[in-house]
N, C-alpha and C. Protein backbone atom coordinates (compact mmCIF):
# COMPACT_ATOMS: atom_id res chain seq x y z
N UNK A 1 -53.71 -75.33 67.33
CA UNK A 1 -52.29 -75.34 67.01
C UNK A 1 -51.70 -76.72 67.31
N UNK A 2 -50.72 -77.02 66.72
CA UNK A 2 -50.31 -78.31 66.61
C UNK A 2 -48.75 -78.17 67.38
N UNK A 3 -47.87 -79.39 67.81
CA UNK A 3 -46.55 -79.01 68.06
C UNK A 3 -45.23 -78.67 66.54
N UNK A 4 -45.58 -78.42 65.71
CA UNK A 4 -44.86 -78.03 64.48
C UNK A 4 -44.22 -76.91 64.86
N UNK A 5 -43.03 -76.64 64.38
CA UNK A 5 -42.32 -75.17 64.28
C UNK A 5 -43.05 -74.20 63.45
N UNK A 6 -43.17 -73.03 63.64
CA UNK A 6 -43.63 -72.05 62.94
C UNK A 6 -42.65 -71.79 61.94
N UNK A 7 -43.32 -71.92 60.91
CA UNK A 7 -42.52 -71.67 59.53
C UNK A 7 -42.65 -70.14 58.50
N UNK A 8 -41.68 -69.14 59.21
CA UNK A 8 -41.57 -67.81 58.47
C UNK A 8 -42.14 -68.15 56.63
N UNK A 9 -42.96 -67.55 56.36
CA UNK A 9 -42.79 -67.34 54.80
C UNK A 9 -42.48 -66.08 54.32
N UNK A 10 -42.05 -65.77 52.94
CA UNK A 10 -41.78 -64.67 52.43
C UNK A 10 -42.92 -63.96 51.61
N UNK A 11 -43.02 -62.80 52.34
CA UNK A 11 -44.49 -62.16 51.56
C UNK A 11 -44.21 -60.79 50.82
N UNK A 12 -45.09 -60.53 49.86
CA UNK A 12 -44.74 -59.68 49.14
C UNK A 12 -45.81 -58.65 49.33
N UNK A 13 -45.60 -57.26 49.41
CA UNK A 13 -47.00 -56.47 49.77
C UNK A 13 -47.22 -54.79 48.96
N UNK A 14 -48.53 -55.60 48.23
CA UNK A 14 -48.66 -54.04 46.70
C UNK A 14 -49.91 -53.48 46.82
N UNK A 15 -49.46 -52.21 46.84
CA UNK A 15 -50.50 -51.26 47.16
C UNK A 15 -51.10 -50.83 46.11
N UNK A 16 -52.11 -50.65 45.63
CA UNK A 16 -52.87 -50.06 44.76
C UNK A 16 -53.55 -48.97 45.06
N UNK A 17 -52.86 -47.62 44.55
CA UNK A 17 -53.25 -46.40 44.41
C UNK A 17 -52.97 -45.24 43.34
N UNK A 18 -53.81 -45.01 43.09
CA UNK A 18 -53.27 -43.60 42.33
C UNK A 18 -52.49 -42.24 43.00
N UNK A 19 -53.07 -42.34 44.15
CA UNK A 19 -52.53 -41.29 44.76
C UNK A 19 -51.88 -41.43 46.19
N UNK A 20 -51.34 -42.65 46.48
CA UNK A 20 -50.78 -42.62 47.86
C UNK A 20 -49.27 -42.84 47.27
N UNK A 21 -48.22 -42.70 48.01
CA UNK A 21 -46.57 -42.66 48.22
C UNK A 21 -46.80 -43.61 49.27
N UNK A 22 -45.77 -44.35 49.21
CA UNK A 22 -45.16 -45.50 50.81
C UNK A 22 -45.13 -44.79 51.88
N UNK A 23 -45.08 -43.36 52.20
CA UNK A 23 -45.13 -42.85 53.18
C UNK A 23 -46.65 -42.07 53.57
N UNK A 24 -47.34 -42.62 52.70
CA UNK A 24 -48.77 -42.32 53.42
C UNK A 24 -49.73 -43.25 53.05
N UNK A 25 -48.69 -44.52 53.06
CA UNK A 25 -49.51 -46.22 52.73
C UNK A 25 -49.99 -46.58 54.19
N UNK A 26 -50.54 -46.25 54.67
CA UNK A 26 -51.18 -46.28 56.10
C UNK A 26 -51.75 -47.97 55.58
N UNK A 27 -52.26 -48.63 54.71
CA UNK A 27 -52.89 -49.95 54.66
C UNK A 27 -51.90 -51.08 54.38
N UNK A 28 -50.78 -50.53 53.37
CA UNK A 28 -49.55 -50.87 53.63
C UNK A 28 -48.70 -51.59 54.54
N UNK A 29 -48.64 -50.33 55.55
CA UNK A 29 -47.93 -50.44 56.48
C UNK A 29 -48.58 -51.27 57.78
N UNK A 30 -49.98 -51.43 57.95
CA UNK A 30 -50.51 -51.74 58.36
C UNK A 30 -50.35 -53.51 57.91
N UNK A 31 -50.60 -53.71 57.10
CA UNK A 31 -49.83 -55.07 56.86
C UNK A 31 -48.27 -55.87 57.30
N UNK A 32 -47.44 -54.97 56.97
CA UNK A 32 -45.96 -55.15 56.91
C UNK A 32 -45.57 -55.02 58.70
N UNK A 33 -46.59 -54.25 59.40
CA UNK A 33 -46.17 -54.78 60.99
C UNK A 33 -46.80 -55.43 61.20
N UNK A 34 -48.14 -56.41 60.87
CA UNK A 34 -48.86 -57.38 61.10
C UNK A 34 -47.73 -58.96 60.51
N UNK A 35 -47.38 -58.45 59.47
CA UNK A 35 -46.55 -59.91 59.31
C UNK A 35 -45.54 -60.48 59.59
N UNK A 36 -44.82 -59.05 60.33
CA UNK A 36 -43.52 -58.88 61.04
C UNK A 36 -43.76 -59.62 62.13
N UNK A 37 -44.63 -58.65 63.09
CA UNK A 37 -45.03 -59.42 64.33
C UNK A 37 -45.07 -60.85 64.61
N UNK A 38 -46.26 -61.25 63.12
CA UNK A 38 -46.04 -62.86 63.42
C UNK A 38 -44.94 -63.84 63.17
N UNK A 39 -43.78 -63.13 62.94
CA UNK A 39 -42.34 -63.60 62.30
C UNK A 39 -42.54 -64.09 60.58
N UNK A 40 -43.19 -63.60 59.74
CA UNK A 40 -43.13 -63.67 58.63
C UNK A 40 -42.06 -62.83 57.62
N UNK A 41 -41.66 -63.17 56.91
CA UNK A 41 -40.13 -62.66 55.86
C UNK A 41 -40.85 -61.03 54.76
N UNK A 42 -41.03 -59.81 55.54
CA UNK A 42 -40.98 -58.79 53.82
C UNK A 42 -40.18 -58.93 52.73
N UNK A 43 -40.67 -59.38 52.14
CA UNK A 43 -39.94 -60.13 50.78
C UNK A 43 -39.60 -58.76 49.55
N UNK A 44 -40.56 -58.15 49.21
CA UNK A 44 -40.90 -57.05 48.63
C UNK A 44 -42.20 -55.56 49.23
N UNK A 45 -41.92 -54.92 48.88
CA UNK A 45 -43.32 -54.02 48.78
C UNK A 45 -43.22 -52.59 47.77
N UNK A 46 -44.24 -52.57 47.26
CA UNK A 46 -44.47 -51.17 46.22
C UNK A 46 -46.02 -50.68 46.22
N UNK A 47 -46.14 -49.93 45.47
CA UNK A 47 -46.86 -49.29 45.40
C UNK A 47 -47.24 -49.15 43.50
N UNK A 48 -48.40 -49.22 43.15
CA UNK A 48 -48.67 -49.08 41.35
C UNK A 48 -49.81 -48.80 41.15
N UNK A 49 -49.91 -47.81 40.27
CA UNK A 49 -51.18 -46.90 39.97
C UNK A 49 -52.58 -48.41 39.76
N UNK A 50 -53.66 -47.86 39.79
CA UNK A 50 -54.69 -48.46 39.76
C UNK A 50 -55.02 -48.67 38.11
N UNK A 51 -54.33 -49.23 37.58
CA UNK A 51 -54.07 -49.90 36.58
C UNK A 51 -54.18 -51.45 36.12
N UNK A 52 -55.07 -51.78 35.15
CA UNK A 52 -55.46 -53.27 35.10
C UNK A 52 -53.88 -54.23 34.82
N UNK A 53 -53.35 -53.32 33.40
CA UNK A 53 -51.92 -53.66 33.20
C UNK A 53 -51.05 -53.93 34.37
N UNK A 54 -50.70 -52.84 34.52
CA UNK A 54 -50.01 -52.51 35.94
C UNK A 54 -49.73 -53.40 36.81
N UNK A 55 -51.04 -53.78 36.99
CA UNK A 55 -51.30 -54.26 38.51
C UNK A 55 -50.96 -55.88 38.33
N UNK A 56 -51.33 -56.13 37.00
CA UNK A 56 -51.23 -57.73 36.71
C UNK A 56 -49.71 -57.74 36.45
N UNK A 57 -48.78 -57.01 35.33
CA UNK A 57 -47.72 -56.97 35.93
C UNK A 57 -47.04 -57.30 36.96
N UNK A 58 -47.07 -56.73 37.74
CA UNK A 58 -46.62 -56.81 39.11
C UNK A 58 -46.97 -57.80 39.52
N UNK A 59 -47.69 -58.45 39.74
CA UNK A 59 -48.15 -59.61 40.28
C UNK A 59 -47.42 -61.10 38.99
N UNK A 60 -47.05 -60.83 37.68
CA UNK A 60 -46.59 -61.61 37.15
C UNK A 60 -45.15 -61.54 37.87
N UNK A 61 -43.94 -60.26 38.01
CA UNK A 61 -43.25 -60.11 38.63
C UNK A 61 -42.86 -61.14 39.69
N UNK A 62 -43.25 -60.69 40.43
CA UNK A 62 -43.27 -61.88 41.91
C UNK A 62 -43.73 -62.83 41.80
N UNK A 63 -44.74 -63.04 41.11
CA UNK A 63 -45.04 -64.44 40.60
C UNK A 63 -44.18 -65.35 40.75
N UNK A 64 -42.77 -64.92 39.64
CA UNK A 64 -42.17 -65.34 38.73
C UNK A 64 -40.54 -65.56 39.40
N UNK A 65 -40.68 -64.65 41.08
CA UNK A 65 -39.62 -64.47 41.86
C UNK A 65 -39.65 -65.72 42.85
N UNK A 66 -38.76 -66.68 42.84
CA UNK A 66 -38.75 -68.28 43.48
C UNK A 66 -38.85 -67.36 45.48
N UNK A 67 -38.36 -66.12 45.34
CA UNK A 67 -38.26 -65.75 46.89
C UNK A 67 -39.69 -65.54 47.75
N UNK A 68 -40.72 -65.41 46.79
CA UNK A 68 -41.51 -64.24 47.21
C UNK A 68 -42.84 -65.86 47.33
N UNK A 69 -43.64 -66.23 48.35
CA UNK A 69 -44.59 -67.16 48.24
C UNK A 69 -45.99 -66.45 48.52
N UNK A 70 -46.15 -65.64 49.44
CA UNK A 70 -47.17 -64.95 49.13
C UNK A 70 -47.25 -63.17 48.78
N UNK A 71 -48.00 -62.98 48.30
CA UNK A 71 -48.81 -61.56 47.48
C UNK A 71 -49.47 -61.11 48.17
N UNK A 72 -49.58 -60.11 48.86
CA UNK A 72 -50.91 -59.44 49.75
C UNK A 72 -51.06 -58.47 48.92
N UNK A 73 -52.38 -57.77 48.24
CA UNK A 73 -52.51 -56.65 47.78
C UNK A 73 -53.51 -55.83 48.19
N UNK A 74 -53.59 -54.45 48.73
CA UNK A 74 -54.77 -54.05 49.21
C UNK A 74 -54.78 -52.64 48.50
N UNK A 75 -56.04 -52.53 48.15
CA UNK A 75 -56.58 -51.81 47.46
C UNK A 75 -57.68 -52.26 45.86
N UNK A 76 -58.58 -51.42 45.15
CA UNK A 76 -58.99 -51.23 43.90
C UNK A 76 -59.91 -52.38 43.73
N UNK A 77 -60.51 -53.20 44.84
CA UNK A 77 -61.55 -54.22 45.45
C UNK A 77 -62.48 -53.91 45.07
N UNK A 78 -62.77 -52.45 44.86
CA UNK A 78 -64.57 -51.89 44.76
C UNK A 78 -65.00 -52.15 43.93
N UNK A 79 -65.82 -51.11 43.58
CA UNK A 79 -67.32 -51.25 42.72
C UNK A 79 -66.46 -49.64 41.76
N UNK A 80 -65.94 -48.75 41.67
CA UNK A 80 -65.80 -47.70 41.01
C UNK A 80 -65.25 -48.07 39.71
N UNK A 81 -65.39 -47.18 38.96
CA UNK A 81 -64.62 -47.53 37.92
C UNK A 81 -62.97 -47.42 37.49
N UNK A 82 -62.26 -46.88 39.00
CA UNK A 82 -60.65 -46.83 38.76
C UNK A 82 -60.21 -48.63 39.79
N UNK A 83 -61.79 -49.37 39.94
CA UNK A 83 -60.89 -49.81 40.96
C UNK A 83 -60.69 -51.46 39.94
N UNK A 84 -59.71 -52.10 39.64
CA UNK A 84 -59.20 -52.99 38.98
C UNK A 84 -58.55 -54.21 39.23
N UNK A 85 -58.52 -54.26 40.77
CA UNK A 85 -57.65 -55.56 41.10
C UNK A 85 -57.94 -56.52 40.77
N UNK A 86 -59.03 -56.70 40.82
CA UNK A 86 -60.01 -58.60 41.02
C UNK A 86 -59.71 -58.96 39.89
N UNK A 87 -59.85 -57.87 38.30
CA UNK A 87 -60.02 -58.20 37.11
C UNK A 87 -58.12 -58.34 36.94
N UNK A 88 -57.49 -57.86 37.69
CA UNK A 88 -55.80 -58.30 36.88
C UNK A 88 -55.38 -59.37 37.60
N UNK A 89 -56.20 -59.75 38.60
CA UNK A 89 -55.73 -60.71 39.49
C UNK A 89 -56.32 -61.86 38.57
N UNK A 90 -57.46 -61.47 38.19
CA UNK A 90 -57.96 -63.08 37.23
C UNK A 90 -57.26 -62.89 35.59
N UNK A 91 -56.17 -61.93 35.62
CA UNK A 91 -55.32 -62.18 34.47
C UNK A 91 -54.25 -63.26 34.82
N UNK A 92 -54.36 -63.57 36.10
CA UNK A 92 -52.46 -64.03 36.22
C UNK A 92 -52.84 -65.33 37.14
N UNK A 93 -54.45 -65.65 37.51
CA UNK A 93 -54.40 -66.79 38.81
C UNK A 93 -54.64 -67.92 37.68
N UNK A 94 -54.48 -69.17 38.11
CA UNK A 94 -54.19 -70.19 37.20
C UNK A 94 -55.62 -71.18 38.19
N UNK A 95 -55.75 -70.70 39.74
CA UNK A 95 -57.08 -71.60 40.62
C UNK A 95 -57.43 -70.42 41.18
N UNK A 96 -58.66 -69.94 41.32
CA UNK A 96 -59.34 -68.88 42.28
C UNK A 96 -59.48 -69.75 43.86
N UNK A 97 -59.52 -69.37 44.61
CA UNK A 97 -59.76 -69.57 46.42
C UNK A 97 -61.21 -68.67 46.53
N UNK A 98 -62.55 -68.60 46.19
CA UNK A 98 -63.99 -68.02 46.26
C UNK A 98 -63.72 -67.81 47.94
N UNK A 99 -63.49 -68.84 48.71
CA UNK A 99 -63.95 -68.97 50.43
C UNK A 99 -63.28 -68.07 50.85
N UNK A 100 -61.99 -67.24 50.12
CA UNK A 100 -61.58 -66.18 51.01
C UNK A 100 -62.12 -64.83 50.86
N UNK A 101 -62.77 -64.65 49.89
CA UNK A 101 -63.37 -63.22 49.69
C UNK A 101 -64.70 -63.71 50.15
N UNK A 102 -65.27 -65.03 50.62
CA UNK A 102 -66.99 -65.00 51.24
C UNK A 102 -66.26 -64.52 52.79
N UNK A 103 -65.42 -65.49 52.99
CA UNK A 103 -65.19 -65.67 54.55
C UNK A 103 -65.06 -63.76 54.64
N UNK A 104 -64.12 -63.16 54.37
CA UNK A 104 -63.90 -61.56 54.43
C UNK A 104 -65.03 -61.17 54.50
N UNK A 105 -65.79 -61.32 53.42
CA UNK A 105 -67.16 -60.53 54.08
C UNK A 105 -68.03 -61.01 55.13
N UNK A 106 -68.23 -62.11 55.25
CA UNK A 106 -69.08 -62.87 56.32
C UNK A 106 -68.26 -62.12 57.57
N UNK A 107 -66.86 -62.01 57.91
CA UNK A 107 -66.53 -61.40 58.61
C UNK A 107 -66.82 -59.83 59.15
N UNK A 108 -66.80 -59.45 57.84
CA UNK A 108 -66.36 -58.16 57.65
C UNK A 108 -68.44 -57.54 58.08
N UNK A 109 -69.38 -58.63 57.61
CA UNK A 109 -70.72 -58.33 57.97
C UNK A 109 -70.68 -57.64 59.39
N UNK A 110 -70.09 -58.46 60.18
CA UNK A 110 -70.27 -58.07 61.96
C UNK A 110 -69.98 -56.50 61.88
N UNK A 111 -68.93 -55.93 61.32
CA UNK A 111 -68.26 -54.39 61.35
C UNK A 111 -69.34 -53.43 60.88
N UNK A 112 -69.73 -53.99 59.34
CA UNK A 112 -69.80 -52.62 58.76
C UNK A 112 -71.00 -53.29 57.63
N UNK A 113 -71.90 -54.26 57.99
CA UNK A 113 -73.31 -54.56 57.62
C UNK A 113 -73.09 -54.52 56.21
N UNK A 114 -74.56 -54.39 56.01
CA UNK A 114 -74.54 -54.63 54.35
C UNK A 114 -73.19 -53.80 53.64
N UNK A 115 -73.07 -52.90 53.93
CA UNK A 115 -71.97 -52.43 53.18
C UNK A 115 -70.45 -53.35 52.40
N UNK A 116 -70.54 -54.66 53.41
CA UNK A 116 -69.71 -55.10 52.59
C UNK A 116 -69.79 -56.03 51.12
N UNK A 117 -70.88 -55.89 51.20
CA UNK A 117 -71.25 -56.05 49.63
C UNK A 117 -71.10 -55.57 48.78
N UNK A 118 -69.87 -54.30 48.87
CA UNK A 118 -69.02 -53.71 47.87
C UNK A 118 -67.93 -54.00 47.99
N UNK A 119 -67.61 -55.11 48.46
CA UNK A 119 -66.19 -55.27 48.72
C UNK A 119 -65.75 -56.64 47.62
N UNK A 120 -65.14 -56.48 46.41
CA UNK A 120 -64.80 -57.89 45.78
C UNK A 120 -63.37 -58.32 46.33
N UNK A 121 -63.19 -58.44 47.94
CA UNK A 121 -62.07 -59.16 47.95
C UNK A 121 -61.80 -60.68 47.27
N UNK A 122 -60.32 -60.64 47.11
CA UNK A 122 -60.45 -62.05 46.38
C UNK A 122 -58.95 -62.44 46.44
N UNK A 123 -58.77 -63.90 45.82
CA UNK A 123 -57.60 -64.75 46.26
C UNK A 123 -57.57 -65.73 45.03
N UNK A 124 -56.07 -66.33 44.92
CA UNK A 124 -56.29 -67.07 44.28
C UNK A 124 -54.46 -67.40 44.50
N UNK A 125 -54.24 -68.50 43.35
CA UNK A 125 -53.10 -68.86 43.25
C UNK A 125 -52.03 -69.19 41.73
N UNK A 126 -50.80 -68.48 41.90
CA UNK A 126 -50.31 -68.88 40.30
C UNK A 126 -49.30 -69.16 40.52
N UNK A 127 -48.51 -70.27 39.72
CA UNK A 127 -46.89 -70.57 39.90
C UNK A 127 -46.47 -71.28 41.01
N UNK A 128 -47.54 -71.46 42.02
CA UNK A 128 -47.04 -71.54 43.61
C UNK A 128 -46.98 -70.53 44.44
N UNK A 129 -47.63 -69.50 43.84
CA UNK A 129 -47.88 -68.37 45.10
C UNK A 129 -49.42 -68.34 45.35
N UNK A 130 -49.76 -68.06 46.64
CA UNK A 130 -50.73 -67.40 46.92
C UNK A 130 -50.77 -65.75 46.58
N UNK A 131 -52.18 -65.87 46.25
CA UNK A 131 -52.60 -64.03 46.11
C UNK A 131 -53.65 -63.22 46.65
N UNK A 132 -53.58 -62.25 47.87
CA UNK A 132 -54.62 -62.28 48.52
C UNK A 132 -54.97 -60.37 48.11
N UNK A 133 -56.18 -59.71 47.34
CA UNK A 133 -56.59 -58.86 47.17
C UNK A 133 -57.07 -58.31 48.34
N UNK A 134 -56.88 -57.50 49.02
CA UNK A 134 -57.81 -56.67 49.98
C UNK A 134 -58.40 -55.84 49.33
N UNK A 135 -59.38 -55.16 50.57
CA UNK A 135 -59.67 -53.53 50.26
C UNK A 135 -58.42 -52.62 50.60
N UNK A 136 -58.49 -51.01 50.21
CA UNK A 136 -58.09 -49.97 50.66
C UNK A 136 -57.75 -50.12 51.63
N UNK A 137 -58.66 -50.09 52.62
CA UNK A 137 -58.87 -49.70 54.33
C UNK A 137 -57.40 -50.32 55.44
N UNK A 138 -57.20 -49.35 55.93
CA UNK A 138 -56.76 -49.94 56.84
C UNK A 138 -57.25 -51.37 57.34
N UNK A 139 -58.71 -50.35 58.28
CA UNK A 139 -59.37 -51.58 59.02
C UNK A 139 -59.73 -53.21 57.91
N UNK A 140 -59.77 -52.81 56.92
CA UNK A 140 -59.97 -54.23 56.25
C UNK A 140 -58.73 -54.84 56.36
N UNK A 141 -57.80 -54.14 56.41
CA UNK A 141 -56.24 -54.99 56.10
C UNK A 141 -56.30 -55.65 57.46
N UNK A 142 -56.33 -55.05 58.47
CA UNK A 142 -56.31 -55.57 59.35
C UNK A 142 -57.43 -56.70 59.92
N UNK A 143 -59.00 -56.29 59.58
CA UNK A 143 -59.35 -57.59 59.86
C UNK A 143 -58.91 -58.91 58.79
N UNK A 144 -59.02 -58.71 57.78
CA UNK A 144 -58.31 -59.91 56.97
C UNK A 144 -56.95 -60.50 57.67
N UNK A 145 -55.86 -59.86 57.99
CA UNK A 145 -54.22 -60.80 58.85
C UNK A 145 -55.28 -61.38 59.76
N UNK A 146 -55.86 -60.37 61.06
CA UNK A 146 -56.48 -60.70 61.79
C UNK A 146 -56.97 -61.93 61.97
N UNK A 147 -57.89 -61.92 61.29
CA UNK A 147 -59.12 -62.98 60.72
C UNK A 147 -58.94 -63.99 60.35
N UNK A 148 -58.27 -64.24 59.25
CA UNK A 148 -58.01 -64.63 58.16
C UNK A 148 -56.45 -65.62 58.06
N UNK A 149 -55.53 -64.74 57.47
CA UNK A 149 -54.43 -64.62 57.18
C UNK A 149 -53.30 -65.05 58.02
N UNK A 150 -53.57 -64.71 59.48
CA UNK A 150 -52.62 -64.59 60.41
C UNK A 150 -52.87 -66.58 60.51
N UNK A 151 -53.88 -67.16 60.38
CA UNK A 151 -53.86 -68.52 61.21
C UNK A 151 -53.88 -69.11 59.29
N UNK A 152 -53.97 -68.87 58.58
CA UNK A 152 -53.83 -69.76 57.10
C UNK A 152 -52.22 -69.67 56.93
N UNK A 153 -51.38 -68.82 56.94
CA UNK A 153 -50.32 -68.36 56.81
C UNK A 153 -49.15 -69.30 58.49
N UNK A 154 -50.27 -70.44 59.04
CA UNK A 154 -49.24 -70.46 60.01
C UNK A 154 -49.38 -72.11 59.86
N UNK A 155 -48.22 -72.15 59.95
CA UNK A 155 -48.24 -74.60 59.78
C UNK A 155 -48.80 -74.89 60.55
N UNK A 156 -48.65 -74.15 61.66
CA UNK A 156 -49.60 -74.92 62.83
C UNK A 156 -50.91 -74.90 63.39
N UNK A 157 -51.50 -73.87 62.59
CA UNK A 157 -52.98 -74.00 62.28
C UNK A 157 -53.68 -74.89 61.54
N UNK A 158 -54.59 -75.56 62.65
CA UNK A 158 -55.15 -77.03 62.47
C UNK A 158 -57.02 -76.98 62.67
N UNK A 159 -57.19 -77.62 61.29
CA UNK A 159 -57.07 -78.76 60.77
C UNK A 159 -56.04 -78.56 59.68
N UNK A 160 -56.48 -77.36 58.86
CA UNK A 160 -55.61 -77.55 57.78
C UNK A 160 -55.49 -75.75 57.54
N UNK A 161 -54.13 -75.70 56.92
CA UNK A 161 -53.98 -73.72 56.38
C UNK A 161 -53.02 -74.37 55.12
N UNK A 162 -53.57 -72.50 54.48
CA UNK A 162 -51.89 -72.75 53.17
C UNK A 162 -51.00 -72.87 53.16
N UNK A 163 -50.29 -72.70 53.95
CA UNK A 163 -48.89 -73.37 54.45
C UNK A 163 -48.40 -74.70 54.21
N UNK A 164 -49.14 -75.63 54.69
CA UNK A 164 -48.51 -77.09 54.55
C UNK A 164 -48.96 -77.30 53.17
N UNK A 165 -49.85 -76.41 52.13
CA UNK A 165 -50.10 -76.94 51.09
C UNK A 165 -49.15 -75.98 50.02
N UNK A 166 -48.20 -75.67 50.37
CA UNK A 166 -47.16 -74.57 49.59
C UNK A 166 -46.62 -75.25 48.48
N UNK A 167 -46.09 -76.50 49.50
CA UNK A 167 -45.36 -77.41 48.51
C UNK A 167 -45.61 -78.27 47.38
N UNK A 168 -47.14 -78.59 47.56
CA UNK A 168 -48.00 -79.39 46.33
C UNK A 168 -48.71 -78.25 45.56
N UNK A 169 -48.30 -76.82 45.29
CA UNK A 169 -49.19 -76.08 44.77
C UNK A 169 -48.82 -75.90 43.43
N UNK A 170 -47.71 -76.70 42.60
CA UNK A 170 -46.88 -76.50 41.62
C UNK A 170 -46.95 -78.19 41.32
N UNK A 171 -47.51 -79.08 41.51
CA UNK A 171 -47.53 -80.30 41.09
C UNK A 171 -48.01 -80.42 39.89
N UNK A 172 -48.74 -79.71 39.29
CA UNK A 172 -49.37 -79.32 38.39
C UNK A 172 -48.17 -79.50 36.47
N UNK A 173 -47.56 -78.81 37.44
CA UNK A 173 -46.29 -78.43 36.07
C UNK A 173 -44.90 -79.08 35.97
């Protein structure tokens, strides 16, 4: 950590399910007090069927909202055939981030072994937002902030996080 102020960002957080309500988004919610805690801004949160449309939608949405800088989405990561994120997420990312869905599993190896080799978490970036796909799971949501998220998401994580690179992520256009 560096002496920099911690800089709140505004995050946006979409659940992918067919069958859960916000009140039994247990992976959800599990996020939204993880980002609280670290003084980060709930910008938005919903919930949208496991839908390729859908899901890319939504993510054009906020995209497209100057409030909202990052996307957390957890759920529809797998291998089944309802599960769709990775593929609507590569409808709408303009640069993929590969090192965050290796790092997740390299992590995620220690927990729960080969098994996470069903996991296509993934990331990327459009417009100037970050977009970070989880799994379902609770426990994945949580090791990803954990892991992951909680020190990329903070300015003062050093050498380098997404944060200080927020502002050059739109140089592009």
């Amino acid at each position: 950590m560096t002496d920099k102020e911690f800089l709140p960002v505004n995050i946006a957080i979409l659940t992918i399910s067919d069958s859960r309500s916000l009140a039994e988004d247990r992976s959800g919610d599990t996020l939204v007090a993880r980002l609280e805690d670290a003084g980060h801004v709930l910008a938005n949160r919903t919930i949208v069927k496991d839908e390729r449309d859908l899901i890319a939608d939504q993510y054009r949405q906020w995209i497209a909202d100057p409030k909202i800088e990052i996307i957390i989405s957890t759920g529809g990561t797998g291998l089944t055939g309802r599960d769709v994120t990775p593929e609507a997420l590569s409808d709408v990312v303009e640069k993929d981030i590969p090192g965050f869905g290796e790092l997740f599993r390299w992590l995620s190896f220690a927990k729960i072994k080969t098994s996470t080799i069903q996991s296509r978490a993934c990331a990327g970036v459009a417009n100037g937002t970050y977009i970070f796909a989880l799994p379902g799971s609770p426990g994945a949501c949580k090791d990803a902030w954990d892991d992951i998220l909680i020190h990329q998401l903070d300015i003062r994580c050093k050498p380098c996080n997404f944060i200080e690179m927020l502002p050059r992520l739109t140089e592009h256009l």
